[in-house]
C-alpha atoms as a PDB file:
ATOM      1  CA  UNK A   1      -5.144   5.202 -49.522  1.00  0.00           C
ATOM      2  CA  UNK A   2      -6.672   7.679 -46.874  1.00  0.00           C
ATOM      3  CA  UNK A   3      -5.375   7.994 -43.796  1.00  0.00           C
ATOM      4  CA  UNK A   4      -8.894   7.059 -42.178  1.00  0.00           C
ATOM      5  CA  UNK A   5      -9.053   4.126 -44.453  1.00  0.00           C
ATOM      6  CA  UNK A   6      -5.952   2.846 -43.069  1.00  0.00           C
ATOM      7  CA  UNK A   7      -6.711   3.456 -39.793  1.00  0.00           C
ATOM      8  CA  UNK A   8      -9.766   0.900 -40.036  1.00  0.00           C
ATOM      9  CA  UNK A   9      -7.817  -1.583 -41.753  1.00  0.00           C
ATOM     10  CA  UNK A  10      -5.116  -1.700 -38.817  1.00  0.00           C
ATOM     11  CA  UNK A  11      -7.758  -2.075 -36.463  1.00  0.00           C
ATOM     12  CA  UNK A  12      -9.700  -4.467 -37.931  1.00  0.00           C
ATOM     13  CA  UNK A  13      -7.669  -6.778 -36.369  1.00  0.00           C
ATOM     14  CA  UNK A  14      -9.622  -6.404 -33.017  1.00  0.00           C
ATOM     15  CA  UNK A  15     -12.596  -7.876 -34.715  1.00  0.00           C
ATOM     16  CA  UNK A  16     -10.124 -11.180 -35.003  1.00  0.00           C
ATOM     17  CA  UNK A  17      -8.359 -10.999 -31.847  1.00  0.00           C
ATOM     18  CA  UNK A  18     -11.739 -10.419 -30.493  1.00  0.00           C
ATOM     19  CA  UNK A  19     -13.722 -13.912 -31.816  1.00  0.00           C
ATOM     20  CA  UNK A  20     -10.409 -15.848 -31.028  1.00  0.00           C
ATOM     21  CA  UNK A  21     -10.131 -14.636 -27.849  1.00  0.00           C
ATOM     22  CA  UNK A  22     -13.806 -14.916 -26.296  1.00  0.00           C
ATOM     23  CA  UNK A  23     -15.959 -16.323 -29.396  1.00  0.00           C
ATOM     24  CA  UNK A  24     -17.912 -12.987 -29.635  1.00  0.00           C
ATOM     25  CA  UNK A  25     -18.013  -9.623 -29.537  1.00  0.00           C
ATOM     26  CA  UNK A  26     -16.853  -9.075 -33.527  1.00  0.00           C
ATOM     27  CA  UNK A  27     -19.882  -7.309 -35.149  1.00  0.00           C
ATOM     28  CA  UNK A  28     -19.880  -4.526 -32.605  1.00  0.00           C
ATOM     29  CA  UNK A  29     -16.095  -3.948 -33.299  1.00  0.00           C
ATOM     30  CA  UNK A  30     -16.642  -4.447 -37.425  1.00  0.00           C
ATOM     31  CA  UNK A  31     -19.821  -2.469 -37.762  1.00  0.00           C
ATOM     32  CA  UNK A  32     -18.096   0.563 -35.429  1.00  0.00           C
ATOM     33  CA  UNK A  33     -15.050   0.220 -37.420  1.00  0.00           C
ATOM     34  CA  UNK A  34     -16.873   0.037 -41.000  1.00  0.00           C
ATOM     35  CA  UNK A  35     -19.226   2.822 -40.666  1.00  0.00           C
ATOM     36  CA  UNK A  36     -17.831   5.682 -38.247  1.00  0.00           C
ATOM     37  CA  UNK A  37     -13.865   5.224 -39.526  1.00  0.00           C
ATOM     38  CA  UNK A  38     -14.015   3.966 -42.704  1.00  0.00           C
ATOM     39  CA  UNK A  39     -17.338   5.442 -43.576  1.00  0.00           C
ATOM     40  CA  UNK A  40     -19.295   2.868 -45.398  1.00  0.00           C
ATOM     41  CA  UNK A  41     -23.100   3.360 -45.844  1.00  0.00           C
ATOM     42  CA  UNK A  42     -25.109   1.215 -42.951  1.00  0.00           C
ATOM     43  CA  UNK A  43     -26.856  -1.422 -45.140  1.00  0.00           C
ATOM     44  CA  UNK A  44     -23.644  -2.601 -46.649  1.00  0.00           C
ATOM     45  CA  UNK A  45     -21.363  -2.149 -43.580  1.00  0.00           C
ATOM     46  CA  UNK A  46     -24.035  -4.937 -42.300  1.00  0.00           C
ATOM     47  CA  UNK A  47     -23.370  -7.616 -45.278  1.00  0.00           C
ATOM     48  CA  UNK A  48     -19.625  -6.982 -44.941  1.00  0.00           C
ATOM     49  CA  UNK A  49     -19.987  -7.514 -40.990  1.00  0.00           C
ATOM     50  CA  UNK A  50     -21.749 -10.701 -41.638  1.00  0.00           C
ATOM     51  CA  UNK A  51     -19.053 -11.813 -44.054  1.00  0.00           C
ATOM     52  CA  UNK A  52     -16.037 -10.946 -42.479  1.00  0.00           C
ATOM     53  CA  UNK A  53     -17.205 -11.987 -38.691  1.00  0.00           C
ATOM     54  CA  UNK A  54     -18.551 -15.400 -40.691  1.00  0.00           C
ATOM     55  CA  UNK A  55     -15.247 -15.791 -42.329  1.00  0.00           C
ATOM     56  CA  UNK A  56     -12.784 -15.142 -39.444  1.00  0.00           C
ATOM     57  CA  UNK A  57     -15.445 -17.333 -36.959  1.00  0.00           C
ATOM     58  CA  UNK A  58     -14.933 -20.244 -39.212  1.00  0.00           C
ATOM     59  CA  UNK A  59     -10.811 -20.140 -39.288  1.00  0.00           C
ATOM     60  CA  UNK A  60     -11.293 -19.776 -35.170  1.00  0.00           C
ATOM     61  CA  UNK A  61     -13.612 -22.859 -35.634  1.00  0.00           C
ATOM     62  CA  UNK A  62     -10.677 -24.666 -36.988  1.00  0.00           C
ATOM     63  CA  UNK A  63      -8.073 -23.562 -34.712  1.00  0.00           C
ATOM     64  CA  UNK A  64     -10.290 -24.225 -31.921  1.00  0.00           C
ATOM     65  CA  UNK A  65     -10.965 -27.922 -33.261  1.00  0.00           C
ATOM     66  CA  UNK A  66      -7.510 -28.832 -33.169  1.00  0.00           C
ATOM     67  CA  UNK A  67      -7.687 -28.382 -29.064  1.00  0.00           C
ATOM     68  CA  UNK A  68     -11.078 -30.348 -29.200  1.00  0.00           C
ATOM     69  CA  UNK A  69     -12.850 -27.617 -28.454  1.00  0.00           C
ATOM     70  CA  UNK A  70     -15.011 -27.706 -30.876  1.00  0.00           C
ATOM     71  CA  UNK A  71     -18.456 -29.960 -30.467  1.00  0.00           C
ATOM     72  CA  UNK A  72     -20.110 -30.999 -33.700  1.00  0.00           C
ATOM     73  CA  UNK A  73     -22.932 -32.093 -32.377  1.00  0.00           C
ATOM     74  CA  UNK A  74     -24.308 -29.225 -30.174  1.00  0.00           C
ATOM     75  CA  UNK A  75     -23.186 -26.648 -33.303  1.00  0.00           C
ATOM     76  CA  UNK A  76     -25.040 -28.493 -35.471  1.00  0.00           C
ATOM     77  CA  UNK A  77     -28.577 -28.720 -33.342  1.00  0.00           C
ATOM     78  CA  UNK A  78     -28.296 -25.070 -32.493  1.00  0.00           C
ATOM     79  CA  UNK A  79     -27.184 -23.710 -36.186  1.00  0.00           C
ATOM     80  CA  UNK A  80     -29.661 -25.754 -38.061  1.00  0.00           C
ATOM     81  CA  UNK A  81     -32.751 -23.635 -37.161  1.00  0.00           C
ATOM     82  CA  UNK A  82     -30.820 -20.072 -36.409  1.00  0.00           C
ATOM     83  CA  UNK A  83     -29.986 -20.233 -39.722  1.00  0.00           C
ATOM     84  CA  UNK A  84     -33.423 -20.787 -41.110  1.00  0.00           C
ATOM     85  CA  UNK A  85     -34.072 -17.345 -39.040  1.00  0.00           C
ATOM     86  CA  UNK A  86     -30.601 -15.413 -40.334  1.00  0.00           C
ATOM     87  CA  UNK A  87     -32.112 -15.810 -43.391  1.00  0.00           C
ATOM     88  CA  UNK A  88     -35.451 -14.410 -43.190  1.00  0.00           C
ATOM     89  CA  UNK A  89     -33.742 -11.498 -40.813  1.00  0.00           C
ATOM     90  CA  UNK A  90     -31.854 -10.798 -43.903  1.00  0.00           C
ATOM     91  CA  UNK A  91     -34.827  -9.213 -45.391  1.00  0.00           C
ATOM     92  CA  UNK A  92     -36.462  -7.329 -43.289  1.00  0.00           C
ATOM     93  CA  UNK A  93     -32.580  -4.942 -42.787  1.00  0.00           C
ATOM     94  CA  UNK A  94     -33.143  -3.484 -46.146  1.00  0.00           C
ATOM     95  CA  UNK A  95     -36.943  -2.966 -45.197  1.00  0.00           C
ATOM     96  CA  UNK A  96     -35.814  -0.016 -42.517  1.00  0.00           C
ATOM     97  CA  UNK A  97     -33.355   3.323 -42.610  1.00  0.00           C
ATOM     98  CA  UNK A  98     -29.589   3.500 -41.282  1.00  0.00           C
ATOM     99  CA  UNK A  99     -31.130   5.130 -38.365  1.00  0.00           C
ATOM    100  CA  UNK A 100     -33.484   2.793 -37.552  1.00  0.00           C
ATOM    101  CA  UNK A 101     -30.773  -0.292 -37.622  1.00  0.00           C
ATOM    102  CA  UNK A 102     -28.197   1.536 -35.905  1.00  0.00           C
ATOM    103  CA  UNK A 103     -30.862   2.631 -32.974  1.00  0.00           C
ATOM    104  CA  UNK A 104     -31.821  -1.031 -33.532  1.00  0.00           C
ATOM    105  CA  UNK A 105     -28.077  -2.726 -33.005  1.00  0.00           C
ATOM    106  CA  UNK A 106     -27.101  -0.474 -29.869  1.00  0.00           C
ATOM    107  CA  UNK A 107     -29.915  -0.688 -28.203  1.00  0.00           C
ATOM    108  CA  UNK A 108     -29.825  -5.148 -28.253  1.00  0.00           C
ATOM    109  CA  UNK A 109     -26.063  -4.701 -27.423  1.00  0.00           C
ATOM    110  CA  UNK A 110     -26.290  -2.519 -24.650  1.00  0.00           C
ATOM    111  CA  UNK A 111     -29.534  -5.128 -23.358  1.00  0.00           C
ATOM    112  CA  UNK A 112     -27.106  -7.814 -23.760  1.00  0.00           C
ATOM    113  CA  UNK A 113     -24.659  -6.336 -21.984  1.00  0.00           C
ATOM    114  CA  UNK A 114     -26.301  -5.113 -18.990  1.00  0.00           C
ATOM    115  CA  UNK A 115     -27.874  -8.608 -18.889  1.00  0.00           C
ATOM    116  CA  UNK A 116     -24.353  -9.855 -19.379  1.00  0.00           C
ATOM    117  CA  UNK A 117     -23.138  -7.985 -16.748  1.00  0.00           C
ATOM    118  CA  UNK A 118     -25.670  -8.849 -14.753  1.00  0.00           C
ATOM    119  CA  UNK A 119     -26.114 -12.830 -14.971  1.00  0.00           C
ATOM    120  CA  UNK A 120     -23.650 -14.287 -12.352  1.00  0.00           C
ATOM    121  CA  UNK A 121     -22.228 -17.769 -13.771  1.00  0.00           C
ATOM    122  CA  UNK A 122     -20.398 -19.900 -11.978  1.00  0.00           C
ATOM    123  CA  UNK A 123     -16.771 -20.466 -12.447  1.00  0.00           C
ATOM    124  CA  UNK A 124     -16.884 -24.112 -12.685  1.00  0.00           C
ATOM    125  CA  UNK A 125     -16.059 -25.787 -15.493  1.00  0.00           C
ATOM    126  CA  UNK A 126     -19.530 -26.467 -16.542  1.00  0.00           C
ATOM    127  CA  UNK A 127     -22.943 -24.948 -15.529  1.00  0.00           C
ATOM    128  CA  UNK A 128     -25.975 -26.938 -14.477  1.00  0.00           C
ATOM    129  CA  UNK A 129     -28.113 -28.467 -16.826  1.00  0.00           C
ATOM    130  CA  UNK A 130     -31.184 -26.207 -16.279  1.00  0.00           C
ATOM    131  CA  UNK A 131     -33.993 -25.667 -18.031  1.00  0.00           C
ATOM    132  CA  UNK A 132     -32.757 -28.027 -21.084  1.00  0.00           C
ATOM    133  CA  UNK A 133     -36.161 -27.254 -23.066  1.00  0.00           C
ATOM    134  CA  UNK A 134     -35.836 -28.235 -26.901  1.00  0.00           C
ATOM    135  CA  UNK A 135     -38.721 -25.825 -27.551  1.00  0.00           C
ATOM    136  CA  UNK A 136     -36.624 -23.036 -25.638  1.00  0.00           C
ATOM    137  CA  UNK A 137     -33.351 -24.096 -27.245  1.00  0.00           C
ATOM    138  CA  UNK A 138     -35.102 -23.813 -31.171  1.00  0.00           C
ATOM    139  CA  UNK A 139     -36.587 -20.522 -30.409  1.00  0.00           C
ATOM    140  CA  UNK A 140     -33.609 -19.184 -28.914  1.00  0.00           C
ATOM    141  CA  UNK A 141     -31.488 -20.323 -31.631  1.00  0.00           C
ATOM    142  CA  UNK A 142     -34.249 -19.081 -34.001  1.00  0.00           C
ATOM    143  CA  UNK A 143     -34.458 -15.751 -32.310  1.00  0.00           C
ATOM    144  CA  UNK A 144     -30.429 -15.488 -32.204  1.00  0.00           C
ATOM    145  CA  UNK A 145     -30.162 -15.827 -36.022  1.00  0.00           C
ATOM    146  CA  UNK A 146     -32.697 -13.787 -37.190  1.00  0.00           C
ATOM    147  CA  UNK A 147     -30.776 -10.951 -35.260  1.00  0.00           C
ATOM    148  CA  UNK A 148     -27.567 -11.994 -37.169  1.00  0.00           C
ATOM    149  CA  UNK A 149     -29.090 -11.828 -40.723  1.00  0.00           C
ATOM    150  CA  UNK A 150     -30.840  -8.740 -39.706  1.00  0.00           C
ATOM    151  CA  UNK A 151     -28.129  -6.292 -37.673  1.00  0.00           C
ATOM    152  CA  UNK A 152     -25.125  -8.456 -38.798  1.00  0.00           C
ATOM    153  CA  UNK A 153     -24.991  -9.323 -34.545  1.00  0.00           C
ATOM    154  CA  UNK A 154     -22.501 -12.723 -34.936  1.00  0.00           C
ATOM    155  CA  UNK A 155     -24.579 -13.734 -31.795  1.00  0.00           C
ATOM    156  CA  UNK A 156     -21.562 -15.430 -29.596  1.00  0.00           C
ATOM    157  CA  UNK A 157     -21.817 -13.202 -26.434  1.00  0.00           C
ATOM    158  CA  UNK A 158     -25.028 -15.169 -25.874  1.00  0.00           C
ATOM    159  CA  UNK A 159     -24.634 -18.341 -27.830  1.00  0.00           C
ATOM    160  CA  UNK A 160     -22.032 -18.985 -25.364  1.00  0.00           C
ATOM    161  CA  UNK A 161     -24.158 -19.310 -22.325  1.00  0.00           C
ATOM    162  CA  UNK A 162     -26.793 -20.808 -24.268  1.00  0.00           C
ATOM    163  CA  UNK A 163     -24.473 -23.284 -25.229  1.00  0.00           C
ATOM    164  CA  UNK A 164     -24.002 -23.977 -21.571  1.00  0.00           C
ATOM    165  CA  UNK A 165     -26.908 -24.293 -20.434  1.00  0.00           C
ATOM    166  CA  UNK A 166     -28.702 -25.979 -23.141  1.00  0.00           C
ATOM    167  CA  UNK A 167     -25.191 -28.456 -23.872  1.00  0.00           C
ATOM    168  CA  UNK A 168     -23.385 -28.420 -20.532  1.00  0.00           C
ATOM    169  CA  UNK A 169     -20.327 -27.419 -22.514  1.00  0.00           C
ATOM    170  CA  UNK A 170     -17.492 -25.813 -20.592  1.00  0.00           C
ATOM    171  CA  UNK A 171     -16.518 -22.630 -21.480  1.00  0.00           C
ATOM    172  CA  UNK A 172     -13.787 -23.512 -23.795  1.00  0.00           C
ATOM    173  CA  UNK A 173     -16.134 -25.721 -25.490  1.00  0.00           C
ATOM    174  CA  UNK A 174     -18.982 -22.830 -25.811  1.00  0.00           C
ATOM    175  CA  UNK A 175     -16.058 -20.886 -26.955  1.00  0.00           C
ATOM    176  CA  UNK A 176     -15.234 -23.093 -30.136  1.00  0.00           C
ATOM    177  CA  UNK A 177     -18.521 -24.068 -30.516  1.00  0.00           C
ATOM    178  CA  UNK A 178     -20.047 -20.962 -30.452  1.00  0.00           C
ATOM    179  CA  UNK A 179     -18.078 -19.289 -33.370  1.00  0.00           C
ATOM    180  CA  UNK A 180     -18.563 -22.706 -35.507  1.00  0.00           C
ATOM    181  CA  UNK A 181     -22.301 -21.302 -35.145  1.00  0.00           C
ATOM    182  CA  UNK A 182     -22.015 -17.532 -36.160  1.00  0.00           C
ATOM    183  CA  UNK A 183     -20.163 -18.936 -38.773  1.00  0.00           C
ATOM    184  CA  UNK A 184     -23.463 -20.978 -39.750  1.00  0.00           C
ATOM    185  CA  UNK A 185     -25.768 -18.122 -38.918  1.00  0.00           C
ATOM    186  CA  UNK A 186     -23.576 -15.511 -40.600  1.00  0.00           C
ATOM    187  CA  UNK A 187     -23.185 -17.941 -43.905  1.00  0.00           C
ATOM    188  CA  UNK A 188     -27.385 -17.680 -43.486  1.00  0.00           C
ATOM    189  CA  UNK A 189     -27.502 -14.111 -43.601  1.00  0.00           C
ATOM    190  CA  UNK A 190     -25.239 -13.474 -46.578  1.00  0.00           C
ATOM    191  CA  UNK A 191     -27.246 -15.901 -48.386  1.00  0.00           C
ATOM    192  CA  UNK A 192     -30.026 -13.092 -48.280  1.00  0.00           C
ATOM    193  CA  UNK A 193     -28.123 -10.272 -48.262  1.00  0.00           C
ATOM    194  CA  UNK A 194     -26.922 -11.197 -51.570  1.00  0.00           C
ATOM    195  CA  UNK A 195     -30.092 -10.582 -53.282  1.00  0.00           C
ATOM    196  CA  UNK A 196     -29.653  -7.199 -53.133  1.00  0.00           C
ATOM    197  CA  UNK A 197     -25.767  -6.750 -54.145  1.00  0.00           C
ATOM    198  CA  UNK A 198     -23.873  -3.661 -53.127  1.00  0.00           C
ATOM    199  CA  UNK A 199     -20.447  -5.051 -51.644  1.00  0.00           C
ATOM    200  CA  UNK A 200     -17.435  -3.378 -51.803  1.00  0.00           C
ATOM    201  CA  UNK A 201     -15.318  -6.860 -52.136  1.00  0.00           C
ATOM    202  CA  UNK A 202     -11.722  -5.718 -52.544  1.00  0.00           C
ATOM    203  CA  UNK A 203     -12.618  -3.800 -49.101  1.00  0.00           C
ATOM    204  CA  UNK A 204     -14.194  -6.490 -47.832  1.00  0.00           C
ATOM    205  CA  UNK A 205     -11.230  -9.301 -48.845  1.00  0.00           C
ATOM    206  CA  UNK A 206      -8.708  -6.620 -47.021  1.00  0.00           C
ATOM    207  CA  UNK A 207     -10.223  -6.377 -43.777  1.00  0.00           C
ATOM    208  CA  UNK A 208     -11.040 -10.068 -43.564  1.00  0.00           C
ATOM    209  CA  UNK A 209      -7.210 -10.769 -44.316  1.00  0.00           C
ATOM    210  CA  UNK A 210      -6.160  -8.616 -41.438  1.00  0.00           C
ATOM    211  CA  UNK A 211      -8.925 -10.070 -38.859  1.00  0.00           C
ATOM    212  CA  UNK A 212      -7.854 -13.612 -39.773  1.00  0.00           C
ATOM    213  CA  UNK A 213      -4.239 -12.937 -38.479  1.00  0.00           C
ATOM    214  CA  UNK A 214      -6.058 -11.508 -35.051  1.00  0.00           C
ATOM    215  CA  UNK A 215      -7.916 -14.774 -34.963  1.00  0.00           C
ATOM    216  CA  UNK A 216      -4.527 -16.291 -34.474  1.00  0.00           C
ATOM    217  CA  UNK A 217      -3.570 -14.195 -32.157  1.00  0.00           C
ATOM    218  CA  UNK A 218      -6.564 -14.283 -30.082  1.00  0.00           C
ATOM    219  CA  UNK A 219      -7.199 -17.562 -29.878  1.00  0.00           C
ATOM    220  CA  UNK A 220      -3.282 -18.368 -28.820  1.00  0.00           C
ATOM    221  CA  UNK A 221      -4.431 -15.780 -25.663  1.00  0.00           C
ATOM    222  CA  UNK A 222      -7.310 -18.022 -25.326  1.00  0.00           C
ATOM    223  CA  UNK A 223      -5.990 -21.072 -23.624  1.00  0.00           C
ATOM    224  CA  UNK A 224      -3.639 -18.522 -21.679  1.00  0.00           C
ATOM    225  CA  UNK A 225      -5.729 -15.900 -20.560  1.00  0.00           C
ATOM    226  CA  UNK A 226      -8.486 -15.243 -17.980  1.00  0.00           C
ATOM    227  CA  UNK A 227     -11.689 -15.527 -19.628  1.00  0.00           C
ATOM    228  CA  UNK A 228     -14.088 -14.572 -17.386  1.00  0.00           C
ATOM    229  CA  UNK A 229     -12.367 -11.344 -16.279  1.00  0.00           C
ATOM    230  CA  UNK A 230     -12.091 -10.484 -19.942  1.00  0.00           C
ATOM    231  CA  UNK A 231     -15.471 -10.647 -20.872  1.00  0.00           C
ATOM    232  CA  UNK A 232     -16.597  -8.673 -17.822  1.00  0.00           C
ATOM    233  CA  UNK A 233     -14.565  -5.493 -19.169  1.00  0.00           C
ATOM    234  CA  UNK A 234     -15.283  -6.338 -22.535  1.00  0.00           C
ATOM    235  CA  UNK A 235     -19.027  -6.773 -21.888  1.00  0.00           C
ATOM    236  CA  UNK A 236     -18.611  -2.675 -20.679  1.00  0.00           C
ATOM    237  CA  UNK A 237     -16.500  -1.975 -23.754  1.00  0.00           C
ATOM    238  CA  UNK A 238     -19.805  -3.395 -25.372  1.00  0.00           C
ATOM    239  CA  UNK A 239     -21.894  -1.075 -23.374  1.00  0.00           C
ATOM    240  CA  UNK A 240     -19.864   2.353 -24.089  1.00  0.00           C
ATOM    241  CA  UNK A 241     -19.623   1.507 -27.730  1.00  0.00           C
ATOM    242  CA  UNK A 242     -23.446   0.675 -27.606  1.00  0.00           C
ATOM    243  CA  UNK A 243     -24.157   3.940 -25.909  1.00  0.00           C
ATOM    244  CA  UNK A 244     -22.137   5.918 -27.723  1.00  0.00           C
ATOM    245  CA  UNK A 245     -23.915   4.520 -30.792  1.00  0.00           C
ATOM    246  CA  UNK A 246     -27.402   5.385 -30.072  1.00  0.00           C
ATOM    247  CA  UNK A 247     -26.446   8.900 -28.764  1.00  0.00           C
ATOM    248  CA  UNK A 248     -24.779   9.732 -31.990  1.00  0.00           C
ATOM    249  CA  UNK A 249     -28.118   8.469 -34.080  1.00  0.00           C
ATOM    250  CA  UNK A 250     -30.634   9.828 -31.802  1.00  0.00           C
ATOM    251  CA  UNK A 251     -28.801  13.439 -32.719  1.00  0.00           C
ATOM    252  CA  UNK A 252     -28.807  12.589 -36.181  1.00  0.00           C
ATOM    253  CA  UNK A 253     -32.655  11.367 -35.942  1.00  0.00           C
ATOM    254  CA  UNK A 254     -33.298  14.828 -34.341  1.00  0.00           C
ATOM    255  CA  UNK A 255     -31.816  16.488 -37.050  1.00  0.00           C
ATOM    256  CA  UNK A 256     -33.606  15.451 -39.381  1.00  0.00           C
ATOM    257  CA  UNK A 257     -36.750  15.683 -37.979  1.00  0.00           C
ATOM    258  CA  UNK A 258     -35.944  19.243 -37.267  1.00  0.00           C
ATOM    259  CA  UNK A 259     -35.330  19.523 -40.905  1.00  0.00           C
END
């Protein structure tokens, strides 16, 4: 095995440790680690994104659920029509170039970020019911999954704070919750994905292994650790990675328009 190869597989990990520890944040870490260090082709980096952030974010689910942290009935209201979107965002990935999705992905995560970064929530167990809209909370969900099934995004960065203020759930709940979603959304996006094949699966059943034992880990840090400090620095991890991203493809895009 290549040195590179091996490389990725060690640190695919972070995509686990990641989802357990703060219920998002995994496709940016998967789709960085599948592409630029173990080089697989865009497209199917995306399907093995959705598969292995789907498949980790359901075994967090389930550790989650033993602490209660886990609520059934918000997951399944916000999943049901996110998925009907992850679907049809399926279909439209294989519709544009690598460029185009990877220009695509970095520029919503660094928007997320900044408006991440930028939100101040309180640090009280739960946030105010505000603006508890069902028509806001469909299209939201709607709008969240078609970005899963279309840049492999899991979504949890802001299904979490949806999840709050749509559900009142506390952050430990949004946590659990949340990744009992991507797992919906991400289940979704496969479903189209599949159509059009291409999966390296003994790749894809290695690096899922690893990021299920950093699920353990991270979600053991979870009760432990301070959340909201975490996702502040990893909300500018986001950013840098983001950044770093769309600098890379907009040199590439130059190139070969130079060409």
């Amino acid at each position: 095995m290549e040195i590179h190869i091996m490389i990725g597989l060690i640190l695919s990990a972070v995509i686990g440790i990641t989802l357990g520890l703060i219920g998002g944040g995994g496709s940016i870490i998967a789709l960085s680690i599948l592409i630029y260090i173990i080089g697989i082709k865009t497209h199917q980096a995306i399907v093995m994104s959705l598969a292995v952030v789907g498949v980790v974010s359901l075994i967090g689910a389930g550790l989650h659920s033993q602490r209660g942290s886990v609520k059934l009935r918000a997951g399944i209201l916000f999943s049901g029509v996110g998925m009907v979107g992850a679907y049809l965002g399926s279909h439209v990935t294989h519709q544009l170039s690598s460029i185009a999705l990877l220009l695509s992905f970095s520029s919503l995560k660094m928007v997320i970020g900044v408006l991440l970064l930028m939100k101040r929530y309180t640090n009280q167990n739960t946030i105010a019911l505000q603006s508890r809209s069902k028509l806001k909370e469909v299209l939201t969900s709607l709008i969240i999954g078609f970005l899963t099934g279309f840049l492999g995004v899991g979504g949890g960065l802001t299904i979490m704070p949806a999840l709050m203020i749509f559900h009142g759930l506390s952050s430990k709940d949004a946590i659990g919750t949340s990744l009992l979603i991507v797992t919906a959304h991400c289940g979704a996006g496969m479903l189209g994905h599949l159509h059009y094949g291409n999966i390296d699966f003994r790749m894809l059943m290695l690096i899922t292994i690893i990021a299920i034992d950093g699920t353990l880990i991270g979600t053991a840090l979870s009760y432990r650790a301070s959340l909201a400090s975490l996702k502040k620095w990893f909300v500018v991890f986001v950013i840098a990675v983001a950044l770093f991203i769309t600098v890379k493809n907009y040199i590439a895009l130059y190139k070969q328009l130079s060409n």
